[in-house]
N, C-alpha and C. Protein backbone atom coordinates (compact mmCIF):
# COMPACT_ATOMS: atom_id res chain seq x y z
N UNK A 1 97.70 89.91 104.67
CA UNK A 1 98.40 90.48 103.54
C UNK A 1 99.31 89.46 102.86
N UNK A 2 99.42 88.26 103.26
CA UNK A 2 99.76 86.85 102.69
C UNK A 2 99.81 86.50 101.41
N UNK A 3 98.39 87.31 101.02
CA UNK A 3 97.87 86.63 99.68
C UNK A 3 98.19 87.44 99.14
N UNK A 4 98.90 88.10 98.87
CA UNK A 4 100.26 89.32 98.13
C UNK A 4 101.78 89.48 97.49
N UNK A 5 102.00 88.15 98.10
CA UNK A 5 103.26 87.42 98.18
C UNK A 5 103.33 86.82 96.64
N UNK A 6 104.50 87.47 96.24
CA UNK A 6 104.53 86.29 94.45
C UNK A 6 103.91 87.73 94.05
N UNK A 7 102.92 88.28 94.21
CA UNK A 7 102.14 88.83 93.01
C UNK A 7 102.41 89.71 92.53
N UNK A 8 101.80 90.99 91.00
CA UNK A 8 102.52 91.82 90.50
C UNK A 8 101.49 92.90 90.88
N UNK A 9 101.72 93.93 91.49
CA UNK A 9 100.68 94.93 92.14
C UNK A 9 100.47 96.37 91.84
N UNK A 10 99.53 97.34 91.65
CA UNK A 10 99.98 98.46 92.03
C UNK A 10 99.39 99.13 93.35
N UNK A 11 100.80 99.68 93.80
CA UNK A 11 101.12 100.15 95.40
C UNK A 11 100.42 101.24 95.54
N UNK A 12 99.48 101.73 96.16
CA UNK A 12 99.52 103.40 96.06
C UNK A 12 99.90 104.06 97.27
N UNK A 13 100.25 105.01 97.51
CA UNK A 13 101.12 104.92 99.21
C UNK A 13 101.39 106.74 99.24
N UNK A 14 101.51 107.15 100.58
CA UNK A 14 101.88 108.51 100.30
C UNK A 14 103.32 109.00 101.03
N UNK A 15 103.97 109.39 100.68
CA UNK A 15 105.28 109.98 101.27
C UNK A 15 105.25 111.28 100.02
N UNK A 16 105.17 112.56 100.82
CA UNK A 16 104.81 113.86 100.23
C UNK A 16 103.73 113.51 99.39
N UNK A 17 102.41 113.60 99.23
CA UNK A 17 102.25 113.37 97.90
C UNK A 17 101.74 111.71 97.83
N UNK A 18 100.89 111.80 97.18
CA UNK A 18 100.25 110.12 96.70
C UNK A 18 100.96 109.75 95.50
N UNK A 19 101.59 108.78 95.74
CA UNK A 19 102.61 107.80 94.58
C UNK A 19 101.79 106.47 94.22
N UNK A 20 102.32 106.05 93.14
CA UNK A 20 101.75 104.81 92.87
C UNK A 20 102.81 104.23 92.15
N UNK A 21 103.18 102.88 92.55
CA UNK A 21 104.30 102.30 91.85
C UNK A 21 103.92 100.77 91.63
N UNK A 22 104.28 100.22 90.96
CA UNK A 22 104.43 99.00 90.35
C UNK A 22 104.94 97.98 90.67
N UNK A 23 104.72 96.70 90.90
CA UNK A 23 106.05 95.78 91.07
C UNK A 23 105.46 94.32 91.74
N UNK A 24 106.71 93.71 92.12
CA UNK A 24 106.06 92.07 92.74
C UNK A 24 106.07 92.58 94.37
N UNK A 25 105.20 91.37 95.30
CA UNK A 25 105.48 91.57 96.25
C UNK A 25 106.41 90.24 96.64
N UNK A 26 107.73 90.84 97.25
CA UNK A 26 108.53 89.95 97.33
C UNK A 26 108.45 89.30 98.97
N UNK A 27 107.75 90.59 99.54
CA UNK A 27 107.90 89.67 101.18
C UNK A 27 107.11 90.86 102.31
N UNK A 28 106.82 90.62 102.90
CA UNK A 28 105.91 91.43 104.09
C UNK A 28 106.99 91.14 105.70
N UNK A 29 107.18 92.35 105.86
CA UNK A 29 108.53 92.27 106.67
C UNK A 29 107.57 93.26 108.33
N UNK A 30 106.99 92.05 108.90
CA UNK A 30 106.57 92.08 110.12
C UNK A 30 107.39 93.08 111.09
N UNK A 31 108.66 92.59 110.91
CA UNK A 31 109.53 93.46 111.99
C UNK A 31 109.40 94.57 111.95
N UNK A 32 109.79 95.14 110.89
CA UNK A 32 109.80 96.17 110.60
C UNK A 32 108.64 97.09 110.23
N UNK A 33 107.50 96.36 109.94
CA UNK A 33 105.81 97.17 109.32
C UNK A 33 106.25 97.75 107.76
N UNK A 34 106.54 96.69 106.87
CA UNK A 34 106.95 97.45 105.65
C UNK A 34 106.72 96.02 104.66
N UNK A 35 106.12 96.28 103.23
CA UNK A 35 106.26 95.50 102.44
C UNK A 35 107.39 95.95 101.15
N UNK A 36 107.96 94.81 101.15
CA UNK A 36 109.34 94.83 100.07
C UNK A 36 109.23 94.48 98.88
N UNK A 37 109.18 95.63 97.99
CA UNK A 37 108.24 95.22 96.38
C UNK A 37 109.50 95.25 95.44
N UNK A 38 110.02 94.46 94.76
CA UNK A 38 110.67 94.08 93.65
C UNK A 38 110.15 94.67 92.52
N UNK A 39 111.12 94.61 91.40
CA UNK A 39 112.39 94.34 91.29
C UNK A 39 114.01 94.89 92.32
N UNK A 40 113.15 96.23 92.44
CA UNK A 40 114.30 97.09 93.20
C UNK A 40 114.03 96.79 94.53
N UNK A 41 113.87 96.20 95.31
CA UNK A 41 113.13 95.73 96.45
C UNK A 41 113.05 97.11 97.40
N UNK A 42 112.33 97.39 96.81
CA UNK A 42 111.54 99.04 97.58
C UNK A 42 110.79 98.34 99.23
N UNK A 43 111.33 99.22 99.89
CA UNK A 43 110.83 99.12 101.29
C UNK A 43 109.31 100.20 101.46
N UNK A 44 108.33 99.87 101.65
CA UNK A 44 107.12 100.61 101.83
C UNK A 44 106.38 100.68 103.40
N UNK A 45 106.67 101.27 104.07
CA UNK A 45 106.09 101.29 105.83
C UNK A 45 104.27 100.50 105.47
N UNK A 46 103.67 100.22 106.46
CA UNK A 46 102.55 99.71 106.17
C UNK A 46 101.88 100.56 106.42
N UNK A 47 102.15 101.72 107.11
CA UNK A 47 101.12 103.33 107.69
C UNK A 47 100.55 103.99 106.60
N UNK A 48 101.65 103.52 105.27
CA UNK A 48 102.04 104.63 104.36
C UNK A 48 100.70 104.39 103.17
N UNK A 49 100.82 103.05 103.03
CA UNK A 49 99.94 102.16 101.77
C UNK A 49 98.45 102.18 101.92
N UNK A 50 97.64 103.17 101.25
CA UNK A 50 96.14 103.55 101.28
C UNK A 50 95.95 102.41 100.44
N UNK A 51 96.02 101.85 99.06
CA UNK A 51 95.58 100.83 98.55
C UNK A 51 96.56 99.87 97.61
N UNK A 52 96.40 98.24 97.62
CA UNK A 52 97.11 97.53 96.98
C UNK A 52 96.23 97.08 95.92
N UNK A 53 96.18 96.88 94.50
CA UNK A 53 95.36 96.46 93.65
C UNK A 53 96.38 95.40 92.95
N UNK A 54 95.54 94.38 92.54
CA UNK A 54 96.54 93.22 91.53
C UNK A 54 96.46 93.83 90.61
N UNK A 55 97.94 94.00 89.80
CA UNK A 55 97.67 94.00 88.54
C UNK A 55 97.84 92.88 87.53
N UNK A 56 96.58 92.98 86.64
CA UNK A 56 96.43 91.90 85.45
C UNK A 56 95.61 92.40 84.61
N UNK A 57 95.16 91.71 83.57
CA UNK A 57 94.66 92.24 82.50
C UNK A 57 93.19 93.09 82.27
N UNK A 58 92.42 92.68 84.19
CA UNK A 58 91.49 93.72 83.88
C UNK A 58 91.97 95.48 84.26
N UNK A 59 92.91 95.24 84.56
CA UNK A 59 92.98 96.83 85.39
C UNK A 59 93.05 97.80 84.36
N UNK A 60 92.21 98.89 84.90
CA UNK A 60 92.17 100.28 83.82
C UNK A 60 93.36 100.41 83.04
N UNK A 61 94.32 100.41 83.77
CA UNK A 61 95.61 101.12 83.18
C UNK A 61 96.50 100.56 82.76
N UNK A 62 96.31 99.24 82.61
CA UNK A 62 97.69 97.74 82.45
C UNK A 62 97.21 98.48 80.31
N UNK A 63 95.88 98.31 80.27
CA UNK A 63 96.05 98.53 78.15
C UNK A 63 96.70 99.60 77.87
N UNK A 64 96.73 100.39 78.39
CA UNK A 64 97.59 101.99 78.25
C UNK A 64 99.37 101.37 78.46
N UNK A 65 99.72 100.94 79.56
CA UNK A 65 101.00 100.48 80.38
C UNK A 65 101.05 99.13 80.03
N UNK A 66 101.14 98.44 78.39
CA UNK A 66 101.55 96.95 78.05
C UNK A 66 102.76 96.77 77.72
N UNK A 67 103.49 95.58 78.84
CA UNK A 67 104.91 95.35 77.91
C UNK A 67 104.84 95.16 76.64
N UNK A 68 105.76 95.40 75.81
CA UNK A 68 106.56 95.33 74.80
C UNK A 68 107.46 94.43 74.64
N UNK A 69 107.83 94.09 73.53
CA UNK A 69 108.81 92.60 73.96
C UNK A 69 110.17 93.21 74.29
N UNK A 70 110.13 94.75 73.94
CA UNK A 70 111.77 95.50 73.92
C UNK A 70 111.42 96.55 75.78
N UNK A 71 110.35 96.82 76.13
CA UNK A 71 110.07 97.67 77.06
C UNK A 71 108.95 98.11 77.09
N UNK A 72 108.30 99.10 77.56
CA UNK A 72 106.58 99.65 77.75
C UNK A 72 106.37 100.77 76.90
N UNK A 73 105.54 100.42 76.56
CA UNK A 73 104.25 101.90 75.43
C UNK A 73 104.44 103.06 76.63
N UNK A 74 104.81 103.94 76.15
CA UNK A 74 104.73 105.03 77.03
C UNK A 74 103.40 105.75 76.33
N UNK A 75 102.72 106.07 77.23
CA UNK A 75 101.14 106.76 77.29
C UNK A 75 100.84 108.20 78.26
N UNK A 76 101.80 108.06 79.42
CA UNK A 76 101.51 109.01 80.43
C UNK A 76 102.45 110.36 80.23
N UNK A 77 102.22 111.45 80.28
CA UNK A 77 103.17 112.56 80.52
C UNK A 77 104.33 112.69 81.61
N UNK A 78 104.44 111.59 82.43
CA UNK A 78 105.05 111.44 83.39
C UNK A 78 106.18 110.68 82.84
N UNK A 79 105.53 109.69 82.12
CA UNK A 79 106.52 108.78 81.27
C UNK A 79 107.23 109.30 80.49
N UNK A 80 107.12 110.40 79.71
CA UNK A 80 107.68 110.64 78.77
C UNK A 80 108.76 112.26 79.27
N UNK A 81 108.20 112.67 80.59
CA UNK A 81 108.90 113.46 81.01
C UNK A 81 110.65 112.81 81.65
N UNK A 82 110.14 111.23 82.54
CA UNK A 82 111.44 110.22 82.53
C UNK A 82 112.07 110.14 81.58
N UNK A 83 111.39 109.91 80.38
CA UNK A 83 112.69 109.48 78.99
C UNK A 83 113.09 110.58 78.75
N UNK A 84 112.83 111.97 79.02
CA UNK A 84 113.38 113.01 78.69
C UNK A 84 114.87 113.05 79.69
N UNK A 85 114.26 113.29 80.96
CA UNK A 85 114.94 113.39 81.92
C UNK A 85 116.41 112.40 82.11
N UNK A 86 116.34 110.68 82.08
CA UNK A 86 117.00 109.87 82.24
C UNK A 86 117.51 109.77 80.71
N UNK A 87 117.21 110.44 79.62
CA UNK A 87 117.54 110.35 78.21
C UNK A 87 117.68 108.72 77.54
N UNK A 88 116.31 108.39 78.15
CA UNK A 88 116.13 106.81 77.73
C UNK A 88 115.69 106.49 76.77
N UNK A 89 116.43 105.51 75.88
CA UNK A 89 116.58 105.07 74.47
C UNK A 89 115.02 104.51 74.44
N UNK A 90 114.52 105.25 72.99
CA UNK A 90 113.07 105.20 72.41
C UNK A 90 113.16 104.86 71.55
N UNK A 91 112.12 103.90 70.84
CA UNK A 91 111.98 103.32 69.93
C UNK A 91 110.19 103.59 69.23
N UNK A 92 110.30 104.44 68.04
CA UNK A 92 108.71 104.66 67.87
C UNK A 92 107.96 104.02 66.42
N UNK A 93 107.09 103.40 66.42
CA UNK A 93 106.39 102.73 65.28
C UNK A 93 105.40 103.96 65.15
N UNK A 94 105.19 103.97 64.03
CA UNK A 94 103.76 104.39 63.43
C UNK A 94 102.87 102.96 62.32
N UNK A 95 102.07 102.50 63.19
CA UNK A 95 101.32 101.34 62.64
C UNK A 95 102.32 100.39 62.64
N UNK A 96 102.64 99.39 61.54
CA UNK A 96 103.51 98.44 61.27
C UNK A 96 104.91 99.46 61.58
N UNK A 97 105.20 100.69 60.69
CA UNK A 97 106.02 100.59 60.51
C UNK A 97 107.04 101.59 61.55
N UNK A 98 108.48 101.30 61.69
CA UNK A 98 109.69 102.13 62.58
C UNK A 98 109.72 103.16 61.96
N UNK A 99 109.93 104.17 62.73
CA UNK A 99 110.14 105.78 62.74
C UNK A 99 111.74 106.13 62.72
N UNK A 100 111.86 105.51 64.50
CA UNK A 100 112.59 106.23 64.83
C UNK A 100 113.50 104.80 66.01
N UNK A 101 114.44 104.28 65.72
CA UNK A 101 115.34 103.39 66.48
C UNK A 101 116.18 104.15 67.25
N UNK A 102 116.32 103.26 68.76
CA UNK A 102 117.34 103.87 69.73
C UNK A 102 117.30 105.41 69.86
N UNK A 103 116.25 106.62 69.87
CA UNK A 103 116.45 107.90 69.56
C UNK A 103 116.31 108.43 71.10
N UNK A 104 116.25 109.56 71.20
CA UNK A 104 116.48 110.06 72.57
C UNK A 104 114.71 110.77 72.17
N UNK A 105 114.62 111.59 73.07
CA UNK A 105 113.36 112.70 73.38
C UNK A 105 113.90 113.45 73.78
N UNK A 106 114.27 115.00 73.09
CA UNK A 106 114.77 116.01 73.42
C UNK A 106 113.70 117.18 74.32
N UNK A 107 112.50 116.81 74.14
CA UNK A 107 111.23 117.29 74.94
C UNK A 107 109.65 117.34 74.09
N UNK A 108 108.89 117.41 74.88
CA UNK A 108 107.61 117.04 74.66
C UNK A 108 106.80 117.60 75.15
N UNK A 109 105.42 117.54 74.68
CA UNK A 109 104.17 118.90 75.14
C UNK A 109 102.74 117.76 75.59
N UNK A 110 101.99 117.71 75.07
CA UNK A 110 100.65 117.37 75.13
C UNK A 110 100.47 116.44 73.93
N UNK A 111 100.83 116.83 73.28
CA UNK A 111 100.59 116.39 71.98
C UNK A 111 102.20 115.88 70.70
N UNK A 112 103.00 115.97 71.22
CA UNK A 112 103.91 115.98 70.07
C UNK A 112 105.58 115.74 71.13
N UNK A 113 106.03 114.81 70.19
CA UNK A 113 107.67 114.45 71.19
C UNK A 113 108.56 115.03 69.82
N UNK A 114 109.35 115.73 70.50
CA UNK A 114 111.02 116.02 69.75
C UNK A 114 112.16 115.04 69.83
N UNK A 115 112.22 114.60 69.04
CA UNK A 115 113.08 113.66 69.03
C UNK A 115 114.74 114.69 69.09
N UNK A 116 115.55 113.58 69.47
CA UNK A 116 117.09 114.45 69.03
C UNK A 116 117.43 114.53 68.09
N UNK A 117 116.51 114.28 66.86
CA UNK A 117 117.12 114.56 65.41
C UNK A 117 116.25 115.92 64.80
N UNK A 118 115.20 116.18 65.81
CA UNK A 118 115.39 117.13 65.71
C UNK A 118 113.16 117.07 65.07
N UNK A 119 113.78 115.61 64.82
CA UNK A 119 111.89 115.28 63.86
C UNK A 119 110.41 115.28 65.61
N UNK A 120 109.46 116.09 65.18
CA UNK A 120 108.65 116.01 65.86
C UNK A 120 107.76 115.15 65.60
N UNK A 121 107.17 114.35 65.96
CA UNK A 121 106.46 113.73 66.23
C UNK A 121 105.13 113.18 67.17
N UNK A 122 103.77 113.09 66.42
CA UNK A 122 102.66 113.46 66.98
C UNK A 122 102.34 112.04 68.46
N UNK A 123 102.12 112.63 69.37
CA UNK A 123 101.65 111.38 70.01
C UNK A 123 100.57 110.15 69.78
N UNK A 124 99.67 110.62 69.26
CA UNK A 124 98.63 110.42 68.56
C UNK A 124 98.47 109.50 67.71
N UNK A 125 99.18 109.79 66.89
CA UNK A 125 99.57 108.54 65.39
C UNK A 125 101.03 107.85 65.43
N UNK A 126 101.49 107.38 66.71
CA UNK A 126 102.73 106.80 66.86
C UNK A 126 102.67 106.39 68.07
N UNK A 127 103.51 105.38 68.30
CA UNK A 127 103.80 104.20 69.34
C UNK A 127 105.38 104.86 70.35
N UNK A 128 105.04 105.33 71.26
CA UNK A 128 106.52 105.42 71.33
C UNK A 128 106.91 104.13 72.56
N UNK A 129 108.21 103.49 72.38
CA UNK A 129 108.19 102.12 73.22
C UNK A 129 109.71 102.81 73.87
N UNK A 130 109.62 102.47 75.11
CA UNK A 130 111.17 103.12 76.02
C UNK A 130 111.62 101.69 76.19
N UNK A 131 112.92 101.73 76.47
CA UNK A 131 113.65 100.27 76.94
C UNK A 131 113.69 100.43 78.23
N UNK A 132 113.41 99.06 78.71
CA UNK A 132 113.60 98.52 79.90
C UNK A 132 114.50 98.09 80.72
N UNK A 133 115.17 98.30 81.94
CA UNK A 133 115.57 97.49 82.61
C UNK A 133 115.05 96.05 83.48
N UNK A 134 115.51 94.78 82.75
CA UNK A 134 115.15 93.54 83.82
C UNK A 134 116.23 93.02 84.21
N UNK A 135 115.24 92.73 85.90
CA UNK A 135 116.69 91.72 86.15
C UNK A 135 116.80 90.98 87.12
């Protein structure tokens, strides 16, 4: 599991429930049976981890999930249930042009985000980009 070390991965692992998370592998911690994935250096048991995949530019889901130079395209309903939840500053283009700077997501369906001003907006024909934490 060597050849893991440095790299940017997705984890898939189960604690309740099959998760899948993102990140570098910062170190494989023998003592303990756990790999330590960065940024947040998440501790993962090795019992737990059904599959590690690299991520890079062939993987299904990296064109859906592309940084942004400000943060990530949100694409998933999961994603956009976080920016609801954590009320994380959104930023949405339609084609070239800005919609909507720094706005919140007051809630969202299948098809369409509420912004806090109150403007709905289709998923469909708009970009919505969340900000990131790096560090």
């Amino acid at each position: 599991m060597r050849q893991w070390i440095g790299r940017q991965v997705i984890v898939h692992y189960e604690e309740d429930g099959m998760i899948q998370i993102r990140g570098t592998v910062e170190r494989m911690n023998y003592a303990d049976k756990c790999l330590i994935l960065g940024p947040k250096m998440q501790s993962i048991p090795f019992e737990q981890i059904s599959v590690i995949e690299p991520l890079n530019a062939d993987h299904k889901g990296r064109s859906r999930r592309r940084l942004n130079s400000v943060g990530y395209v949100m694409s998933d309903m999961l994603q956009f249930d976080n920016a609801v939840y954590f009320q994380s500053a959104v930023t949405v283009w339609q084609g070239e042009q800005l919609v909507a700077y720094n706005l919140r997501i007051r809630s969202h369906d299948r098809n369409f985000a509420v912004m806090a001003d109150g403007r709905k907006l289709s998923k469909d024909t708009c970009t919505f980009v969340v900000r990131s934490l790096r560090g």
